[in-house]
PDB file of N, CA and C in Angstrom:
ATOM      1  N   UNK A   1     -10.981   8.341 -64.550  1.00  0.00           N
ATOM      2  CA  UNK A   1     -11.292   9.743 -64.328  1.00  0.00           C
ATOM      3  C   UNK A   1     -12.795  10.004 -64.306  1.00  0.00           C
ATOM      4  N   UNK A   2     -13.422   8.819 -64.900  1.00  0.00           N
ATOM      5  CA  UNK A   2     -15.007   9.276 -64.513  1.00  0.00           C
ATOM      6  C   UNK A   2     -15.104   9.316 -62.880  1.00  0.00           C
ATOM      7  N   UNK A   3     -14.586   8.814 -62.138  1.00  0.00           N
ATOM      8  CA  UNK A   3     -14.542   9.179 -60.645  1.00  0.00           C
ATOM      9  C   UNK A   3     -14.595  10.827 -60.462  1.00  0.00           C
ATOM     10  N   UNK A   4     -13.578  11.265 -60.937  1.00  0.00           N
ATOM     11  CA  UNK A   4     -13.220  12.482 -60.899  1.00  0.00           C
ATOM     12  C   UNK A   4     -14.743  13.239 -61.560  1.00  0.00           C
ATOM     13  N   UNK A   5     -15.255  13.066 -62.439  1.00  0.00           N
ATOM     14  CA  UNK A   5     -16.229  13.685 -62.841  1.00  0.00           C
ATOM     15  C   UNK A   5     -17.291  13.424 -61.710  1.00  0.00           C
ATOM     16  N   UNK A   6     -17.462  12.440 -60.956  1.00  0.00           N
ATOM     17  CA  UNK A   6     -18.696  12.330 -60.019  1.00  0.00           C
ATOM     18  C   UNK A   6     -18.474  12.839 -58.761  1.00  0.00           C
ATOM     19  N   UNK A   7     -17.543  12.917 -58.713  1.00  0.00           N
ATOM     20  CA  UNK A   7     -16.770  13.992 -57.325  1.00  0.00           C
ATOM     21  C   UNK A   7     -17.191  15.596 -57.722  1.00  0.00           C
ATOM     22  N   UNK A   8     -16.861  15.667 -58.727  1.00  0.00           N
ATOM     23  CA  UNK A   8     -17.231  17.505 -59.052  1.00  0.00           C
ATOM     24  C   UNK A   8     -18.758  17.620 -59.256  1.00  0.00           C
ATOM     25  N   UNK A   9     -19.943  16.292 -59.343  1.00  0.00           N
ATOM     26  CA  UNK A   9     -20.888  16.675 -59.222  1.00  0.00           C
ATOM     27  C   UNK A   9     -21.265  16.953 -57.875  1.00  0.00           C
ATOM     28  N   UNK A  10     -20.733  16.207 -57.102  1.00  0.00           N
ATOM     29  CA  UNK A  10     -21.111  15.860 -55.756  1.00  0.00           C
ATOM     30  C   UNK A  10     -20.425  17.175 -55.077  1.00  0.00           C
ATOM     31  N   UNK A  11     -19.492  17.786 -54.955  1.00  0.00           N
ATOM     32  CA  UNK A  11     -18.781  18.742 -54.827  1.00  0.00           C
ATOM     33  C   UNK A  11     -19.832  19.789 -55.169  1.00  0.00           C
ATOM     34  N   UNK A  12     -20.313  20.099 -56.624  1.00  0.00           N
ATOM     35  CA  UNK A  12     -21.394  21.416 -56.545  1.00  0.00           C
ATOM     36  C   UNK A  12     -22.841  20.726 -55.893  1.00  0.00           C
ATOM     37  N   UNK A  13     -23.352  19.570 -55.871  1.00  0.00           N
ATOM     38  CA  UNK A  13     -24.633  19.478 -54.902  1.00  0.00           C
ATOM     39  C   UNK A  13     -23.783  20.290 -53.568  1.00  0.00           C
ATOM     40  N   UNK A  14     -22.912  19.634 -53.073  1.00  0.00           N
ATOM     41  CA  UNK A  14     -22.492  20.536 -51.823  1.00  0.00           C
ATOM     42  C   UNK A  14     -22.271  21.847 -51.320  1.00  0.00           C
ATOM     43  N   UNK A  15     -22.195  22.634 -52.544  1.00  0.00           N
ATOM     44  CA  UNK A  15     -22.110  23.842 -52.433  1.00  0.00           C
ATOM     45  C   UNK A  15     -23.047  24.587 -53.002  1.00  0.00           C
ATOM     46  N   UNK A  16     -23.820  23.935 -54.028  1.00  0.00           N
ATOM     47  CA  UNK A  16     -25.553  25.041 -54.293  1.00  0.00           C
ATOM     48  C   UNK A  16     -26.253  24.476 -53.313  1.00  0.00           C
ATOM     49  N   UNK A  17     -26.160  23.315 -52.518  1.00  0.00           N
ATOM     50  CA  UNK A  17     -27.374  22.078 -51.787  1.00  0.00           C
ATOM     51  C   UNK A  17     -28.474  21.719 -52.934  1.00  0.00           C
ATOM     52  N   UNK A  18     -28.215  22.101 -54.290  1.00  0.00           N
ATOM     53  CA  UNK A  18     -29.173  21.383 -55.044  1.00  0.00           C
ATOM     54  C   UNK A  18     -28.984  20.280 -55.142  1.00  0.00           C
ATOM     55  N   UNK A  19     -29.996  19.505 -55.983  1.00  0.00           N
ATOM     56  CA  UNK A  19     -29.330  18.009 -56.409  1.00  0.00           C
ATOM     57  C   UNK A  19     -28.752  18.139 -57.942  1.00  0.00           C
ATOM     58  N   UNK A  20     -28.266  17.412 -58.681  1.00  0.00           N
ATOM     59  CA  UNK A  20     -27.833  16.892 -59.650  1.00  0.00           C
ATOM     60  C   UNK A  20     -28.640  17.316 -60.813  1.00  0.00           C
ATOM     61  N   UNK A  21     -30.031  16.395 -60.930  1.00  0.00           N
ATOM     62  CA  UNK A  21     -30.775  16.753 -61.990  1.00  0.00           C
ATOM     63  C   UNK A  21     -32.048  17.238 -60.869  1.00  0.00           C
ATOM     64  N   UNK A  22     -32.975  18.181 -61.831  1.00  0.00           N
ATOM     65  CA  UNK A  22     -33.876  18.928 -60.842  1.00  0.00           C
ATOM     66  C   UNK A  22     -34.971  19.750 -61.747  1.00  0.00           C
ATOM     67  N   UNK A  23     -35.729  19.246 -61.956  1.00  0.00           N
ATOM     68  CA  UNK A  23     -37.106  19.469 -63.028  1.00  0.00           C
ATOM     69  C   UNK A  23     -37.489  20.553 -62.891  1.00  0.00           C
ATOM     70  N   UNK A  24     -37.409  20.956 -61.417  1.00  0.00           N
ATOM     71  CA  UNK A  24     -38.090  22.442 -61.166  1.00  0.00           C
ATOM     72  C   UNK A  24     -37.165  23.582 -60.959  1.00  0.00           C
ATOM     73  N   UNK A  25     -35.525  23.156 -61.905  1.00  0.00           N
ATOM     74  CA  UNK A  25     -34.846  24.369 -62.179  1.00  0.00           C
ATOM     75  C   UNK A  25     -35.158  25.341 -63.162  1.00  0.00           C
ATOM     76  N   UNK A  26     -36.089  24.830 -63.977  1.00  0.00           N
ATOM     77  CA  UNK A  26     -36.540  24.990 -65.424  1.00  0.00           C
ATOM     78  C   UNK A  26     -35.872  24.394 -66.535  1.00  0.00           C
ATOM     79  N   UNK A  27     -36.575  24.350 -67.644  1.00  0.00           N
ATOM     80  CA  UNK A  27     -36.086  23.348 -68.631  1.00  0.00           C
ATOM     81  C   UNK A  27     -34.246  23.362 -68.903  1.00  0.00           C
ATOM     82  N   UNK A  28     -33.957  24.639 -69.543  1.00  0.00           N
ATOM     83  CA  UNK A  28     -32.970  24.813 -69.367  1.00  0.00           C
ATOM     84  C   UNK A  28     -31.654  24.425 -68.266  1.00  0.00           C
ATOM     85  N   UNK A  29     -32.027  24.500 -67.274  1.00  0.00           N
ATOM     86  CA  UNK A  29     -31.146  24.244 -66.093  1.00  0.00           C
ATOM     87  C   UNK A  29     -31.523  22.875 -65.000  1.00  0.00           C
ATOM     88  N   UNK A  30     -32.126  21.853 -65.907  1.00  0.00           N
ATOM     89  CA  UNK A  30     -32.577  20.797 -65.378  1.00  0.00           C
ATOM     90  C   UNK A  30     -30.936  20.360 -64.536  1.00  0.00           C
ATOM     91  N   UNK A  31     -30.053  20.247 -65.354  1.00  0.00           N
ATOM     92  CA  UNK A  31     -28.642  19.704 -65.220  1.00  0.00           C
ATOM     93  C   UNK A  31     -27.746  20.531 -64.769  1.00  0.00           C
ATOM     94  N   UNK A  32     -27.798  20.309 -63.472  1.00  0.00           N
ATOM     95  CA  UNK A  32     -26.817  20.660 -61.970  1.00  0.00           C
ATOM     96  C   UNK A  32     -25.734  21.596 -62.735  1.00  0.00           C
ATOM     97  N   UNK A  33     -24.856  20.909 -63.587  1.00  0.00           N
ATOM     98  CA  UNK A  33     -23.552  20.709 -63.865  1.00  0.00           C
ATOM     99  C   UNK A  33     -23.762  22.292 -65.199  1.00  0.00           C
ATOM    100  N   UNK A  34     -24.641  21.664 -66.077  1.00  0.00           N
ATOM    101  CA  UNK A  34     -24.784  22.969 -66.823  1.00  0.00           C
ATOM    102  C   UNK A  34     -25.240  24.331 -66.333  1.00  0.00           C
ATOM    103  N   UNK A  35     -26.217  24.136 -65.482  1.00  0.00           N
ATOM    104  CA  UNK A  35     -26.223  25.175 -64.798  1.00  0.00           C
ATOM    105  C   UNK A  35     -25.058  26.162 -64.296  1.00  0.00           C
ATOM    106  N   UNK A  36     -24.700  25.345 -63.534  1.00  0.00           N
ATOM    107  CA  UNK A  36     -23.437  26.011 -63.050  1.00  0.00           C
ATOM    108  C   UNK A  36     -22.013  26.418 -63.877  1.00  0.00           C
ATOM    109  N   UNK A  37     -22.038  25.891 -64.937  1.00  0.00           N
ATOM    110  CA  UNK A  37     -21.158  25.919 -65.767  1.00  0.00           C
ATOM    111  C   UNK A  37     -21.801  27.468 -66.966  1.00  0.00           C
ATOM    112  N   UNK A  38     -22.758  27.600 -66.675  1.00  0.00           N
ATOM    113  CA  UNK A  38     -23.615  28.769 -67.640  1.00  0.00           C
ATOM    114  C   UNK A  38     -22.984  29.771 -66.486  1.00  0.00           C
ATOM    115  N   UNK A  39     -23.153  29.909 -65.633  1.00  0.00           N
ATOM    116  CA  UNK A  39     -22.992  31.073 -64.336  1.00  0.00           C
ATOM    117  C   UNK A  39     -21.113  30.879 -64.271  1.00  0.00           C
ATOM    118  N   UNK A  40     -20.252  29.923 -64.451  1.00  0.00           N
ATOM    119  CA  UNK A  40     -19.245  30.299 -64.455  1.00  0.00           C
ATOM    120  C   UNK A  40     -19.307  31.077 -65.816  1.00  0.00           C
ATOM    121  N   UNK A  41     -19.247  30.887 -66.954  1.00  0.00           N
ATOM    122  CA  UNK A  41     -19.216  31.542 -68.167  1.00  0.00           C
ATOM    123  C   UNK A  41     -19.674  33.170 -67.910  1.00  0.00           C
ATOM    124  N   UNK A  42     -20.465  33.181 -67.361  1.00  0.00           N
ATOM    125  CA  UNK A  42     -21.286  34.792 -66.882  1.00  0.00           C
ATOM    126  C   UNK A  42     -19.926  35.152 -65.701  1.00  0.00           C
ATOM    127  N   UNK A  43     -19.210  34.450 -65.242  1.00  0.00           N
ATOM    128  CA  UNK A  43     -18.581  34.818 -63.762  1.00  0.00           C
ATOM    129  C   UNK A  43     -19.913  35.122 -62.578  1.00  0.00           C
ATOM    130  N   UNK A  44     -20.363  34.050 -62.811  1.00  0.00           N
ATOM    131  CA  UNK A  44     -21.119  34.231 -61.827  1.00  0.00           C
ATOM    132  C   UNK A  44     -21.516  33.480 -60.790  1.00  0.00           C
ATOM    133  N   UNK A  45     -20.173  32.715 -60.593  1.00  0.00           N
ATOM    134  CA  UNK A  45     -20.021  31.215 -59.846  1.00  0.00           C
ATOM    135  C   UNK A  45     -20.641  31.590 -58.564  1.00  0.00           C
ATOM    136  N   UNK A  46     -20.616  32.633 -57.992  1.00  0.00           N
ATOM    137  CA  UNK A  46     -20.825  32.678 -56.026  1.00  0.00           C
ATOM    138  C   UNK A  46     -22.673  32.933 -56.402  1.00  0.00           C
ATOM    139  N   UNK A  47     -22.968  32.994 -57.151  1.00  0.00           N
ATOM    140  CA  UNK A  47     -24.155  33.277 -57.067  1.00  0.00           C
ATOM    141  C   UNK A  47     -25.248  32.031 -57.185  1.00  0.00           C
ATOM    142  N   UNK A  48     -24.266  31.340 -57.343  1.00  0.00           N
ATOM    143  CA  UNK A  48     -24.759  29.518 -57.431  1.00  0.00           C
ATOM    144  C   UNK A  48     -24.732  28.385 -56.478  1.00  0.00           C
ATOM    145  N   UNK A  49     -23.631  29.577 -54.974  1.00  0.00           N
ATOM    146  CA  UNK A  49     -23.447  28.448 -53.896  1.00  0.00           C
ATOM    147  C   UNK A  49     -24.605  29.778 -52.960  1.00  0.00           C
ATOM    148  N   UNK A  50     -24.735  28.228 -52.421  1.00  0.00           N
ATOM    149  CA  UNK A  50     -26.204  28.178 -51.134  1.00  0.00           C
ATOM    150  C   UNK A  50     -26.029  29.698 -50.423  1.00  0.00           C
ATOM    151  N   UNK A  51     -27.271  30.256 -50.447  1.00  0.00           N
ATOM    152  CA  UNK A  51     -27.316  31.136 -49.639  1.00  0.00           C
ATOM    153  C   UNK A  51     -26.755  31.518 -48.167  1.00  0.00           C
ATOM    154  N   UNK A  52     -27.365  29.827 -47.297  1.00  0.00           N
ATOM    155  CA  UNK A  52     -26.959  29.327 -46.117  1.00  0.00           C
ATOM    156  C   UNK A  52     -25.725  29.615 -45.888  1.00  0.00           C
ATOM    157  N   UNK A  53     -24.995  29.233 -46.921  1.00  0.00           N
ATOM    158  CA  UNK A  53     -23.411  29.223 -46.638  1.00  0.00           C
ATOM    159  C   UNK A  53     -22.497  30.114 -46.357  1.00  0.00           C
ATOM    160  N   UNK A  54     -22.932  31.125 -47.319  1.00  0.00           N
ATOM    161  CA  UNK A  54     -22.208  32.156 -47.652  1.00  0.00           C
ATOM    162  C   UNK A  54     -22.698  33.503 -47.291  1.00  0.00           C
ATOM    163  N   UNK A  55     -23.786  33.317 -46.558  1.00  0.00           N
ATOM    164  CA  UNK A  55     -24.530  34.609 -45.506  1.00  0.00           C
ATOM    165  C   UNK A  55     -23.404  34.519 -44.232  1.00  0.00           C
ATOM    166  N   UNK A  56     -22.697  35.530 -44.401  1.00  0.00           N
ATOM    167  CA  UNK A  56     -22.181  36.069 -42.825  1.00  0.00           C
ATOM    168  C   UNK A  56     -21.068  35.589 -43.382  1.00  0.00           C
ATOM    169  N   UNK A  57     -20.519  34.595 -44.295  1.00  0.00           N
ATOM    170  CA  UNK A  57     -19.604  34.438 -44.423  1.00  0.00           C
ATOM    171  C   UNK A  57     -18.336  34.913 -44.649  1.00  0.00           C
ATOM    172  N   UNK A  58     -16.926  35.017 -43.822  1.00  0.00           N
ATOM    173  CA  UNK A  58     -16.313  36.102 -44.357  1.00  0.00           C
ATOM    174  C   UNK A  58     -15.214  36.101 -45.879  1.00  0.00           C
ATOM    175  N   UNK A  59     -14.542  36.939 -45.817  1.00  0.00           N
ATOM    176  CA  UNK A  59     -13.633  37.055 -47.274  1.00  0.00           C
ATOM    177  C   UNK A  59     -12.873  35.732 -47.555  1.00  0.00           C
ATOM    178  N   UNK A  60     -12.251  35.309 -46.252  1.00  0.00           N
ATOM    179  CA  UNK A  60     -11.259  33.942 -46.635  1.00  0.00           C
ATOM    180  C   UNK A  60     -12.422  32.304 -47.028  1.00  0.00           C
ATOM    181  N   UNK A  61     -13.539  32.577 -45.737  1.00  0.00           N
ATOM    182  CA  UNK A  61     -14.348  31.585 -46.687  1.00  0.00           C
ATOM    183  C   UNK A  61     -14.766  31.691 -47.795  1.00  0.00           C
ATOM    184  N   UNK A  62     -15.263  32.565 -48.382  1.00  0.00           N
ATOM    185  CA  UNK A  62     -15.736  32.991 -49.646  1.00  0.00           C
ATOM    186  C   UNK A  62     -14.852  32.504 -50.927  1.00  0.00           C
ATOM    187  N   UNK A  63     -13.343  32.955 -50.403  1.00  0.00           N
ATOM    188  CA  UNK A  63     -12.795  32.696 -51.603  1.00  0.00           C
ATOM    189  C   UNK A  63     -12.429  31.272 -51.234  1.00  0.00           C
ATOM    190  N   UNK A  64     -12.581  30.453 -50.647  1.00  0.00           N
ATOM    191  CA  UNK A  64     -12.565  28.892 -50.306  1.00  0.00           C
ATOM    192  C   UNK A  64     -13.383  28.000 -51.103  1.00  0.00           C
ATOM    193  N   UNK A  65     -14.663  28.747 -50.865  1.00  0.00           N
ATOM    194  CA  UNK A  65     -16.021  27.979 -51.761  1.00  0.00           C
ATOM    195  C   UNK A  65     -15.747  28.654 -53.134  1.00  0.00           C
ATOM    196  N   UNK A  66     -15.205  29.601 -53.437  1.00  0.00           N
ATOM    197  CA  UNK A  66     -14.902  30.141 -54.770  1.00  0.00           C
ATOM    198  C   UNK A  66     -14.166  28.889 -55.590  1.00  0.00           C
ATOM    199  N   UNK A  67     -12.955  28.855 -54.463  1.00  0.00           N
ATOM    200  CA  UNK A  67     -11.640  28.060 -55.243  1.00  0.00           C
ATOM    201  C   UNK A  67     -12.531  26.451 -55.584  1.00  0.00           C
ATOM    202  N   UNK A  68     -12.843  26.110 -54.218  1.00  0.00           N
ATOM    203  CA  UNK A  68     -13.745  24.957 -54.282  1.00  0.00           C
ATOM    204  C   UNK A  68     -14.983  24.433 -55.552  1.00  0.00           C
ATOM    205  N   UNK A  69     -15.186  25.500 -55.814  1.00  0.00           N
ATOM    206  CA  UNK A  69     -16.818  25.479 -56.959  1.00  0.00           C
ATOM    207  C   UNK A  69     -15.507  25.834 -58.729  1.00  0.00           C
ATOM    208  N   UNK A  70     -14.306  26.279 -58.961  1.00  0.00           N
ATOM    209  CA  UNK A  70     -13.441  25.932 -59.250  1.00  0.00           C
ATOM    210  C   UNK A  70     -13.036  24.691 -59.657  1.00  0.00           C
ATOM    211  N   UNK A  71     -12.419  23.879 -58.295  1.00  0.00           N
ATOM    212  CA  UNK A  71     -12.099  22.855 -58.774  1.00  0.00           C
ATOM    213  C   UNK A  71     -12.899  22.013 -59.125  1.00  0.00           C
ATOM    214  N   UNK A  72     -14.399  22.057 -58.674  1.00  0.00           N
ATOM    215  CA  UNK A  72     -15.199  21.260 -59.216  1.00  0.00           C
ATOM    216  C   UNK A  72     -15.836  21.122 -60.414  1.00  0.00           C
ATOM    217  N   UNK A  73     -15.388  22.740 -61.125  1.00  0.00           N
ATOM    218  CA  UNK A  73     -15.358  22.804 -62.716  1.00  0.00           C
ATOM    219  C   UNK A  73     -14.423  22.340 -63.590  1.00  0.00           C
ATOM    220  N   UNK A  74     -13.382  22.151 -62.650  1.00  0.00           N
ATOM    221  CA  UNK A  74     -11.971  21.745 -63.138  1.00  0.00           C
ATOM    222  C   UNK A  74     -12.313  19.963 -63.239  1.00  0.00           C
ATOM    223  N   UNK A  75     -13.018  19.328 -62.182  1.00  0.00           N
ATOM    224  CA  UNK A  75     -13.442  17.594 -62.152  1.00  0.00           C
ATOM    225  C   UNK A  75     -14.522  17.351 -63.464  1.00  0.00           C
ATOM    226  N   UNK A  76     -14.723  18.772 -63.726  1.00  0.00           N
ATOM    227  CA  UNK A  76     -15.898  17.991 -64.621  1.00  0.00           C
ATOM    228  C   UNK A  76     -15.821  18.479 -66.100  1.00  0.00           C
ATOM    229  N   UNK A  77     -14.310  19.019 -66.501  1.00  0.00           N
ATOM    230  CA  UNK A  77     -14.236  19.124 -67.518  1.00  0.00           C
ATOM    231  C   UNK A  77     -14.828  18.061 -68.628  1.00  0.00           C
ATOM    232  N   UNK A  78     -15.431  18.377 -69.803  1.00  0.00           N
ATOM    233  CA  UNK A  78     -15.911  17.216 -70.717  1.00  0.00           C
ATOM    234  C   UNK A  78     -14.599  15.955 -71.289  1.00  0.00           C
ATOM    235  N   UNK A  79     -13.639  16.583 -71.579  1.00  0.00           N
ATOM    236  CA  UNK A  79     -12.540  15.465 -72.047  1.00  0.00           C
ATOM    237  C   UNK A  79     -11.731  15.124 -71.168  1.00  0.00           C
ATOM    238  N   UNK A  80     -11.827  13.638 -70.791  1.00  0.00           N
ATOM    239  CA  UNK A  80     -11.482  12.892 -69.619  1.00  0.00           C
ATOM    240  C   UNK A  80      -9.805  13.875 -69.526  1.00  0.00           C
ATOM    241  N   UNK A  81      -9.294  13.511 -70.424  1.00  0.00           N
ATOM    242  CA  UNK A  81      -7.740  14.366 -70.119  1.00  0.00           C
ATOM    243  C   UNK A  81      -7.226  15.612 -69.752  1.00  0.00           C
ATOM    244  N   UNK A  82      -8.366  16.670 -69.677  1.00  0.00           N
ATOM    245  CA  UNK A  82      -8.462  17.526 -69.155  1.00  0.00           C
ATOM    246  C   UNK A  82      -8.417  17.650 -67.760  1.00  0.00           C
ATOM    247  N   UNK A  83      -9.409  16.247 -67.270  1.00  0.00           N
ATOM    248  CA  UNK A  83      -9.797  16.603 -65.614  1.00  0.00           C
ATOM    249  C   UNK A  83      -8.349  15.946 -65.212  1.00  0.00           C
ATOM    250  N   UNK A  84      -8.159  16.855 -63.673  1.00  0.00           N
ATOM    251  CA  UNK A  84      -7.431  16.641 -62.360  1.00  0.00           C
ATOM    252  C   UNK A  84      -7.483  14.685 -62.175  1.00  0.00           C
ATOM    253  N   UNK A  85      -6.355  14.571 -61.773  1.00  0.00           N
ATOM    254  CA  UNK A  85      -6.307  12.806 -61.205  1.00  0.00           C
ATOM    255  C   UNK A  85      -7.126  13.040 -59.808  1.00  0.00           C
ATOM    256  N   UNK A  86      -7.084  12.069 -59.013  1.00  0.00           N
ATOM    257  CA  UNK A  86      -8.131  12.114 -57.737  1.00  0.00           C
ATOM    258  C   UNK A  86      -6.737  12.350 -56.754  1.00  0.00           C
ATOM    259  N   UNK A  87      -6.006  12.422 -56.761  1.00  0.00           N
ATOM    260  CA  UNK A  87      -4.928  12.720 -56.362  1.00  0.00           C
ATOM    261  C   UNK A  87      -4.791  14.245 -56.356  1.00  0.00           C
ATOM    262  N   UNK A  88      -4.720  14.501 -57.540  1.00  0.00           N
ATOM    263  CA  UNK A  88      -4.146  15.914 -57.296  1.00  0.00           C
ATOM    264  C   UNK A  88      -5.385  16.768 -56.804  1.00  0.00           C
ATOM    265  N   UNK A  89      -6.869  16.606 -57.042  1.00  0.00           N
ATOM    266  CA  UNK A  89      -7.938  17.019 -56.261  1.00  0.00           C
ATOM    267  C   UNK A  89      -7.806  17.059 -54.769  1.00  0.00           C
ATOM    268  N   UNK A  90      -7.173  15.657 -54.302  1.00  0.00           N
ATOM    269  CA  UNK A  90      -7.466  15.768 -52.678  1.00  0.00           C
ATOM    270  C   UNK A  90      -6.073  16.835 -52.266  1.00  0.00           C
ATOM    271  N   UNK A  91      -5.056  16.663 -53.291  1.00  0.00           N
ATOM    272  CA  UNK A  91      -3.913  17.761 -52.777  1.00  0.00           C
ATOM    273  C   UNK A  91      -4.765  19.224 -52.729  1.00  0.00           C
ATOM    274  N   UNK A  92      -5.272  19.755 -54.033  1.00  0.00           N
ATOM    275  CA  UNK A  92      -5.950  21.217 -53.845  1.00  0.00           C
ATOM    276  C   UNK A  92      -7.093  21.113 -53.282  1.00  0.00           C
ATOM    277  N   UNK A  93      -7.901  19.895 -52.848  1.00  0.00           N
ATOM    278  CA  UNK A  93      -8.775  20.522 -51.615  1.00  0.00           C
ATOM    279  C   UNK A  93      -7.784  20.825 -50.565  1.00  0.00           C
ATOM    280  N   UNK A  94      -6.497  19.732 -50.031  1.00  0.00           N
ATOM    281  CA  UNK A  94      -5.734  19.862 -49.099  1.00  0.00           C
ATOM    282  C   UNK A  94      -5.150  21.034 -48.575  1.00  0.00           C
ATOM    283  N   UNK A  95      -4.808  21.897 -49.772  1.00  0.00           N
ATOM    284  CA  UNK A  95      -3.985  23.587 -49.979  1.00  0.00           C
ATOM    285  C   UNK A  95      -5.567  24.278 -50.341  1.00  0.00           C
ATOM    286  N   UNK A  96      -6.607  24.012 -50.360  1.00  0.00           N
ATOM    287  CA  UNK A  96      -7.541  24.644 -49.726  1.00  0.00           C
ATOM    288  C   UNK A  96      -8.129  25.207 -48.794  1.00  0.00           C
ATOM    289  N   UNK A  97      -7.927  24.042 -48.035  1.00  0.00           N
ATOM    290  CA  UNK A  97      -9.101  23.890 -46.421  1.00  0.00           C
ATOM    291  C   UNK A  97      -7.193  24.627 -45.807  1.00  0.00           C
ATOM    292  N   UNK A  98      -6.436  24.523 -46.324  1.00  0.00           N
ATOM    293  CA  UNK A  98      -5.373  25.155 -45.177  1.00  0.00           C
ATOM    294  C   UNK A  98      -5.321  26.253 -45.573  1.00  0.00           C
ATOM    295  N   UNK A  99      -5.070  27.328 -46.529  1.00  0.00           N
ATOM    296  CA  UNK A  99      -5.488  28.538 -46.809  1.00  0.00           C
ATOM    297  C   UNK A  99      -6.470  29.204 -45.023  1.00  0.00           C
ATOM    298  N   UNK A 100      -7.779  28.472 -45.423  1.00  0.00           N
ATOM    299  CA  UNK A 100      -9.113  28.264 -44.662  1.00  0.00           C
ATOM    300  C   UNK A 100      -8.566  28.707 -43.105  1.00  0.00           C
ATOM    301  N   UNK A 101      -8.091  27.448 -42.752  1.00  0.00           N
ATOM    302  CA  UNK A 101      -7.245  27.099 -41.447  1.00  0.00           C
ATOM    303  C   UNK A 101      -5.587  27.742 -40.873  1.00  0.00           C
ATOM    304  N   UNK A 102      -5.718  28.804 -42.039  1.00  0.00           N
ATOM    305  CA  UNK A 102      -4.209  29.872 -41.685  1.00  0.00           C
ATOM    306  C   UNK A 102      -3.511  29.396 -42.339  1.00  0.00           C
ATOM    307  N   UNK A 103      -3.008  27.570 -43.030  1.00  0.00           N
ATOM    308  CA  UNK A 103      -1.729  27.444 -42.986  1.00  0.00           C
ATOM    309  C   UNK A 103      -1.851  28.137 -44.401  1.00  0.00           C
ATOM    310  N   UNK A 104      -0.616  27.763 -45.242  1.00  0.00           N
ATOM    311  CA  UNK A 104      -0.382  28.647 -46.640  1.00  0.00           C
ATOM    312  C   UNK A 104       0.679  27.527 -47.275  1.00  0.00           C
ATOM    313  N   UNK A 105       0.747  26.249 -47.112  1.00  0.00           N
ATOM    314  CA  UNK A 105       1.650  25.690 -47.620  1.00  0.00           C
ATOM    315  C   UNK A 105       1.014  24.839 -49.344  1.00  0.00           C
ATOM    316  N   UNK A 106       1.614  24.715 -49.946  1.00  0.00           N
ATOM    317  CA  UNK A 106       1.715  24.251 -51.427  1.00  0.00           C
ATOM    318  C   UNK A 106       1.458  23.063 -51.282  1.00  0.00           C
ATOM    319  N   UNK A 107       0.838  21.723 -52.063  1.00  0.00           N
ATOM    320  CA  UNK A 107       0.771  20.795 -51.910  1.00  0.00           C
ATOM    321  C   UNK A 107       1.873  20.492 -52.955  1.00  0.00           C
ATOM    322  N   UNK A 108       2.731  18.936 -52.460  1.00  0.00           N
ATOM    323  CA  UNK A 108       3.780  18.583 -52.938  1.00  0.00           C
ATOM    324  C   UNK A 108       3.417  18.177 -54.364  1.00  0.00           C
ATOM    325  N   UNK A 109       3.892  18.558 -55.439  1.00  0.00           N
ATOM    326  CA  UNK A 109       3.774  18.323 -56.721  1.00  0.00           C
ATOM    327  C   UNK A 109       4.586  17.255 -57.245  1.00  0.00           C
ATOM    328  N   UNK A 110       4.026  16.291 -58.104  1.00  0.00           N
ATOM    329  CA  UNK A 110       4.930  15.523 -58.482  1.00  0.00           C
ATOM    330  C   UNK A 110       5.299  14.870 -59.506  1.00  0.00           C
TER     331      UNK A 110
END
């Protein structure tokens, strides 16, 4: 499951376009992961993905990168048993990106 934890970093570089660790976030927010994890605590997750992205963007993307910046809090829970298998991640990106793409179907649970 440490996989799973390096996927949810890589997952929020993708959606703030920051990097990981970053000196000139300020001391406090050197660490990608805490950062963003301070702004979920505030509910203030959309305010952490890229400007780029989410300018013009409409309601169904929005709540895409919402769900998305989500599960990537969900990959990086601290106790390995907490986080998602890599499995069930690629299912809820899967019932993600189709939301996205019209469809609305459930990924098979098992």
């Amino acid at each position: 499951k440490s996989d799973v934890y390096s996927f949810g970093v890589v997952l929020l570089e993708l959606l703030t376009s920051q990097k990981a660790i970053d000196f000139n976030r300020g001391h406090d927010d050197v660490n990608l992961v805490v950062y963003v994890q301070r702004r979920v605590e505030e509910e203030r997750l959309m305010e952490t993905v890229d400007k780029g992205i989410t300018e013009g963007a409409g309601q169904v993307s929005l709540d895409t990168m919402k769900a998305l910046g989500f599960l990537a809090m969900g990959c990086l829970e601290e106790r390995r048993q907490n986080r998602p298998s890599m499995k069930e991640v690629a299912e809820e990106i899967e019932y993600i990106t189709s939301i996205e793409t019209g469809g609305l179907e459930q990924p098979a649970s098992n």
